[in-house]
PDB file of N, CA and C in Angstrom:
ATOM      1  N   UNK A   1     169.262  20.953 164.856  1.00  0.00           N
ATOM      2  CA  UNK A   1     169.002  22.277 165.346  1.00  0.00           C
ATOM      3  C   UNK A   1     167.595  22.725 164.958  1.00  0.00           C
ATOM      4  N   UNK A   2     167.317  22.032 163.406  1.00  0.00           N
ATOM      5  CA  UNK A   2     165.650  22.907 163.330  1.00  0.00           C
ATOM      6  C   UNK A   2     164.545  22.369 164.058  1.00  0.00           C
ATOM      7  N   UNK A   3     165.364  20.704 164.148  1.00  0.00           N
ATOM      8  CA  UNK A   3     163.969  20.124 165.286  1.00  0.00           C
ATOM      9  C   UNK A   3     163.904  20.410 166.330  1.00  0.00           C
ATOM     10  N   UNK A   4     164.833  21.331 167.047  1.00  0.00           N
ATOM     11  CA  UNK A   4     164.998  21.828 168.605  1.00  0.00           C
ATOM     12  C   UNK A   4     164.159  22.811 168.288  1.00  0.00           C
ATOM     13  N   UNK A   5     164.536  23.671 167.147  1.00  0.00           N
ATOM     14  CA  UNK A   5     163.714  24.620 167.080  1.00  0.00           C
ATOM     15  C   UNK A   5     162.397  25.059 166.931  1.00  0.00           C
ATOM     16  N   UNK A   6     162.078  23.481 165.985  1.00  0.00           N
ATOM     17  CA  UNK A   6     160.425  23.702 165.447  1.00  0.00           C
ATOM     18  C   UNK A   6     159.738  23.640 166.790  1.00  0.00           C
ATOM     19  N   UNK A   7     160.823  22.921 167.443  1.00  0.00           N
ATOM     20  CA  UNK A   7     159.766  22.261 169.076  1.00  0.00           C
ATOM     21  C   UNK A   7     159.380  23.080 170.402  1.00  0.00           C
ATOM     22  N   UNK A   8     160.257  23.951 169.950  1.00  0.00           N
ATOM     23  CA  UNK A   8     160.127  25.194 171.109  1.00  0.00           C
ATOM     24  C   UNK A   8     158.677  26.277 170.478  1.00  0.00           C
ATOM     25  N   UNK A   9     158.422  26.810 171.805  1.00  0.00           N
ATOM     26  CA  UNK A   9     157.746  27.850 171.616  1.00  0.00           C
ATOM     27  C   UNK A   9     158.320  29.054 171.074  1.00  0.00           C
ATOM     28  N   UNK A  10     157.374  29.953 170.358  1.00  0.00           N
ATOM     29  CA  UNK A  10     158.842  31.348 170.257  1.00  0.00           C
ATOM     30  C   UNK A  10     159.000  31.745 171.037  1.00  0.00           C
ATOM     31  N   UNK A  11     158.517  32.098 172.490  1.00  0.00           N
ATOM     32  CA  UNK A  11     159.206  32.761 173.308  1.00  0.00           C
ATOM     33  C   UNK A  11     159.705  32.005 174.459  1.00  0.00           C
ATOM     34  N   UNK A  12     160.483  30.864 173.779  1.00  0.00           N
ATOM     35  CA  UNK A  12     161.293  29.630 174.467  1.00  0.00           C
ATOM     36  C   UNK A  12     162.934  29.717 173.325  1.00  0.00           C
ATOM     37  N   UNK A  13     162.301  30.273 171.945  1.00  0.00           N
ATOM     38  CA  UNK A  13     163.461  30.070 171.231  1.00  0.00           C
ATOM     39  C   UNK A  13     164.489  30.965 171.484  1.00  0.00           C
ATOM     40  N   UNK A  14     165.658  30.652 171.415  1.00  0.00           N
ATOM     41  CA  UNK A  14     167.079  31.751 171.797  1.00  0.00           C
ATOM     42  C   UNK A  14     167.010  33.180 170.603  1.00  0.00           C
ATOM     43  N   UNK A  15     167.946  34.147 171.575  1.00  0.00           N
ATOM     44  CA  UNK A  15     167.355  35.183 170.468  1.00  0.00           C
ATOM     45  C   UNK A  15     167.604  35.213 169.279  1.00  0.00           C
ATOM     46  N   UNK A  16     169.072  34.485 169.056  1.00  0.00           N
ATOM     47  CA  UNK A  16     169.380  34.546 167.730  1.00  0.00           C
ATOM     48  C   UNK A  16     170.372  33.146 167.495  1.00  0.00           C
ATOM     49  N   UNK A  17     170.302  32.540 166.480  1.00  0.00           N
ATOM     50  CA  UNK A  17     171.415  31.563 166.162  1.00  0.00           C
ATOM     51  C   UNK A  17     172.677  31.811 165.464  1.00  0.00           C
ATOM     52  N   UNK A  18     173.342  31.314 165.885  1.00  0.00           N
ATOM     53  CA  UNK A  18     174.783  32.017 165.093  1.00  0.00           C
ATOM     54  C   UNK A  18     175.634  30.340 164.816  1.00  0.00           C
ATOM     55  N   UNK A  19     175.604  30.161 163.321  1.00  0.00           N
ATOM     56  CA  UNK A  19     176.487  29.265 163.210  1.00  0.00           C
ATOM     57  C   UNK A  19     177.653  29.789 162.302  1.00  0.00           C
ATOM     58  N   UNK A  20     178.798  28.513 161.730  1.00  0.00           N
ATOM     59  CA  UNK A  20     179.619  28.867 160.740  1.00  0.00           C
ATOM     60  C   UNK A  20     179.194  28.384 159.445  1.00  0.00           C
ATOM     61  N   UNK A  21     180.339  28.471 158.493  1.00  0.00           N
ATOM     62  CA  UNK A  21     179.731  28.632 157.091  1.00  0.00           C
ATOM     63  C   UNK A  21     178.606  27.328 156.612  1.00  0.00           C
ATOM     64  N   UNK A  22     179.337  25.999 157.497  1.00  0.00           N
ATOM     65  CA  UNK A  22     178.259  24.898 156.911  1.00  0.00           C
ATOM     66  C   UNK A  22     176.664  24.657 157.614  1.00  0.00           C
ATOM     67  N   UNK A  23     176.614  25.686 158.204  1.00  0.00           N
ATOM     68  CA  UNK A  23     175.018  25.931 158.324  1.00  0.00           C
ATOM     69  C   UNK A  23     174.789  27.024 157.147  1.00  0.00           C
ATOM     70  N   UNK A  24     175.198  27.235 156.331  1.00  0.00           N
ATOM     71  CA  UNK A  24     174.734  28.264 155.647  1.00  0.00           C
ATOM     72  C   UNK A  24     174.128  27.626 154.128  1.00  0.00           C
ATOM     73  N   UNK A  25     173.513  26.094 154.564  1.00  0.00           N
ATOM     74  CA  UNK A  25     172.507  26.323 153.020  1.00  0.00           C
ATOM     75  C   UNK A  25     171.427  26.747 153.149  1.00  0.00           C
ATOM     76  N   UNK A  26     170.880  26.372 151.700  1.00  0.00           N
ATOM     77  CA  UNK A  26     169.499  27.528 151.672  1.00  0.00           C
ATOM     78  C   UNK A  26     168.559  26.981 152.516  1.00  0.00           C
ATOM     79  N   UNK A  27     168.267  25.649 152.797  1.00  0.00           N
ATOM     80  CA  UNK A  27     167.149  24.714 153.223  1.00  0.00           C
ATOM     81  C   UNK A  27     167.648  25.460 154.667  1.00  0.00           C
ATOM     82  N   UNK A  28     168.843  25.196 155.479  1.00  0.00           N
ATOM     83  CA  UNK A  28     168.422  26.062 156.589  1.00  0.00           C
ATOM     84  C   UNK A  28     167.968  27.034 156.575  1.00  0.00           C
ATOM     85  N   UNK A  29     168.774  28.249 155.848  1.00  0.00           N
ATOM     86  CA  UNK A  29     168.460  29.599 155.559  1.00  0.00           C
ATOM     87  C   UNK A  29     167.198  29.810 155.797  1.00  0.00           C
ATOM     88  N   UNK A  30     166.751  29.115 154.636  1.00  0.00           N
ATOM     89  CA  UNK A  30     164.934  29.155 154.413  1.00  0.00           C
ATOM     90  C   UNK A  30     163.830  29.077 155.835  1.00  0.00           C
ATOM     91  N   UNK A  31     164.268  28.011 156.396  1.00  0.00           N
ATOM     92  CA  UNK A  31     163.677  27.481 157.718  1.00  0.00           C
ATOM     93  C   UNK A  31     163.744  28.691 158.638  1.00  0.00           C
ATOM     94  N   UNK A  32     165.001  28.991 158.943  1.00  0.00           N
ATOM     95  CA  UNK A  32     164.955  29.960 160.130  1.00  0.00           C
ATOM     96  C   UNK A  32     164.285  31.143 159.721  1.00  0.00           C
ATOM     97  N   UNK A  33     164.410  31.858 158.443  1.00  0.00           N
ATOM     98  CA  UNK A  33     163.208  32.518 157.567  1.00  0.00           C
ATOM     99  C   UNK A  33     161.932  32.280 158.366  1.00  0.00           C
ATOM    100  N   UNK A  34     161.202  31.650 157.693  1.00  0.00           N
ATOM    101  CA  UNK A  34     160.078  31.061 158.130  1.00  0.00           C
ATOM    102  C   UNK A  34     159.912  31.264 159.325  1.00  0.00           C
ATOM    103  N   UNK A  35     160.586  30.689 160.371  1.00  0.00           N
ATOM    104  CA  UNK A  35     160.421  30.573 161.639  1.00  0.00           C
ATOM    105  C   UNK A  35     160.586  32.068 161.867  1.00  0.00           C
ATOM    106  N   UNK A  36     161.204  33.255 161.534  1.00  0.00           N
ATOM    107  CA  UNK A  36     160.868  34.433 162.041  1.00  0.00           C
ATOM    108  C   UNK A  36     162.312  34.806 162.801  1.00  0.00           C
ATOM    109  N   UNK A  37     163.417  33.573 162.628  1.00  0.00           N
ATOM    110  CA  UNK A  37     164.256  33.204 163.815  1.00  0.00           C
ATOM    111  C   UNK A  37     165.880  34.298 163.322  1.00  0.00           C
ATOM    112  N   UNK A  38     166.039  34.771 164.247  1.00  0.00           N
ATOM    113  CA  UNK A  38     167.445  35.805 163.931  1.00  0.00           C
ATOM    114  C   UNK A  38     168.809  35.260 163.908  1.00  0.00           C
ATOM    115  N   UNK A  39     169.528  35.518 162.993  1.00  0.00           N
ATOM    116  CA  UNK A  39     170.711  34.352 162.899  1.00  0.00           C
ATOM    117  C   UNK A  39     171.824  35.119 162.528  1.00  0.00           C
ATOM    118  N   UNK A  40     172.887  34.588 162.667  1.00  0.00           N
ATOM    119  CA  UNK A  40     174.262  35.065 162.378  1.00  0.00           C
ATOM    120  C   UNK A  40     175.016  33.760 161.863  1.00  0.00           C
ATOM    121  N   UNK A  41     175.462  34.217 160.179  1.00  0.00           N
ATOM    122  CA  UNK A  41     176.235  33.064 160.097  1.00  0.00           C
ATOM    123  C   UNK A  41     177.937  33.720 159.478  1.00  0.00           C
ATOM    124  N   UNK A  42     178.417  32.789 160.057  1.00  0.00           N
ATOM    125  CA  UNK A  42     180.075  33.303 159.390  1.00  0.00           C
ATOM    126  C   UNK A  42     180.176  33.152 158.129  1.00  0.00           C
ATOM    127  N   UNK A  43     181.079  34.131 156.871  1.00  0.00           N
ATOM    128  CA  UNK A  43     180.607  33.076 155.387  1.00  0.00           C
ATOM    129  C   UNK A  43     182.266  33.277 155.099  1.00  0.00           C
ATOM    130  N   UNK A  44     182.860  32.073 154.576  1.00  0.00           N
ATOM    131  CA  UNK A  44     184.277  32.008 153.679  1.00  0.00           C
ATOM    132  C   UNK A  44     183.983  33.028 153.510  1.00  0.00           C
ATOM    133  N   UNK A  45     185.351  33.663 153.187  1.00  0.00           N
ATOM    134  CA  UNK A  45     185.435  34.833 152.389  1.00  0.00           C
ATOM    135  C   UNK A  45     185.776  34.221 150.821  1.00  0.00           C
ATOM    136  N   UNK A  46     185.102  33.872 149.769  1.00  0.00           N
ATOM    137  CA  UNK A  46     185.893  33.701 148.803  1.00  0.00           C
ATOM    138  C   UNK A  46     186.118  34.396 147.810  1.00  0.00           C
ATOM    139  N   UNK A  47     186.619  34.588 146.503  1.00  0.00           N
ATOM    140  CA  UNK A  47     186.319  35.539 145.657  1.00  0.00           C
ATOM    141  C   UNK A  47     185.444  36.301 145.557  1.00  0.00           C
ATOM    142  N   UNK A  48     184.483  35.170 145.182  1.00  0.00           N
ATOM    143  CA  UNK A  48     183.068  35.869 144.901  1.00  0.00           C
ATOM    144  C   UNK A  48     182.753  36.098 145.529  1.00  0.00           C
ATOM    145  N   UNK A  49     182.469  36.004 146.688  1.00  0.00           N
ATOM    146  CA  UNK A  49     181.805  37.119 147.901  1.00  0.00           C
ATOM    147  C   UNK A  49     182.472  38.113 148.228  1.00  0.00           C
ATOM    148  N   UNK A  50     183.585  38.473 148.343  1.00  0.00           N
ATOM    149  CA  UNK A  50     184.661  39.744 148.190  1.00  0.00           C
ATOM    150  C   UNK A  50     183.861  40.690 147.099  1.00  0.00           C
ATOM    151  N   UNK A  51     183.882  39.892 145.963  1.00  0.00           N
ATOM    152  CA  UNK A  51     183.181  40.547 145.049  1.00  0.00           C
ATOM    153  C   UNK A  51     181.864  41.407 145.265  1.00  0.00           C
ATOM    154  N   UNK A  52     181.058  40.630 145.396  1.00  0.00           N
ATOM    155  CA  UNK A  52     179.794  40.729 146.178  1.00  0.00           C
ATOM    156  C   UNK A  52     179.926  41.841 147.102  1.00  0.00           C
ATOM    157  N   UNK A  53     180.732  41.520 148.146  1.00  0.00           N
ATOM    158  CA  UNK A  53     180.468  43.064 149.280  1.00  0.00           C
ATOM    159  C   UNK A  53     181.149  44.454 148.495  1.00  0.00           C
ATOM    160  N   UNK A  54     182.304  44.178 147.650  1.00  0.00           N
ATOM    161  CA  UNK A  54     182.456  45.406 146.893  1.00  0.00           C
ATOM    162  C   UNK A  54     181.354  46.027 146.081  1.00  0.00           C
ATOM    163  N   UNK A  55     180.675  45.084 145.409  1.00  0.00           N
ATOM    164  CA  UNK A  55     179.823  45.530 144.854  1.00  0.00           C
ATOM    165  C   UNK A  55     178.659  46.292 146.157  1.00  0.00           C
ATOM    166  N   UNK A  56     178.144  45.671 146.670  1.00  0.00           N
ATOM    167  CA  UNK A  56     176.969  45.915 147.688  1.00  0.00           C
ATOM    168  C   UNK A  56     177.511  47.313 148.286  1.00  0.00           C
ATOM    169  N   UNK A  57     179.000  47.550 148.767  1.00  0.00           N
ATOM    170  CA  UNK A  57     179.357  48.707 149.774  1.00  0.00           C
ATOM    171  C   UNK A  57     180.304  49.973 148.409  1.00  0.00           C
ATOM    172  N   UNK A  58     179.896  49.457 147.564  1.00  0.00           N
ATOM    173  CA  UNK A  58     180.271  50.453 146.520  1.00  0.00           C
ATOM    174  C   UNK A  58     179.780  52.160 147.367  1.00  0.00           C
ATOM    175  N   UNK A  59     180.529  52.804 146.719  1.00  0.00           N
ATOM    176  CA  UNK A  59     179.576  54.369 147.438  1.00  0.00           C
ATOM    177  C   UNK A  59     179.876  55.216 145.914  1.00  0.00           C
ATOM    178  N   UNK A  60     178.645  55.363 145.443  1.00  0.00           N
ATOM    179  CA  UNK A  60     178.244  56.134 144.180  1.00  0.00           C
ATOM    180  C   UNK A  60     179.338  57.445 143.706  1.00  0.00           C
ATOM    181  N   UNK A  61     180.214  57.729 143.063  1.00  0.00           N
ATOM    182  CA  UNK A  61     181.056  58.879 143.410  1.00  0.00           C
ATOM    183  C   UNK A  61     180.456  60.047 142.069  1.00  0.00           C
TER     184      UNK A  61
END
């Protein structure tokens, strides 16, 4: 997928990529970064990320 991507022009590249959780390491992450490129990825829900969005969507009382 990143060599499709490096190879395109940007305004050849799709608007956004959307994969599931096993596109979600950092080395991709990073890349589509770089590239400027808009993405959607699905993530496990596991503990710790449960965790994580509680924490993040906390609302101050």
């Amino acid at each position: 997928m990143l060599k499709i991507l490096n190879g395109l022009p940007a305004e050849q590249r799709p608007k956004m990529v959307r994969g599931d959780r096993g596109f979600g390491s950092d080395v991709i992450l990073r890349e589509l970064e770089s590239l400027e490129q808009p993405y959607l990825l699905k993530l496990q829900l596991s503990n710790n990320v449960k965790r994580h969005l509680e924490r993040v969507f906390r609302v101050p009382g």
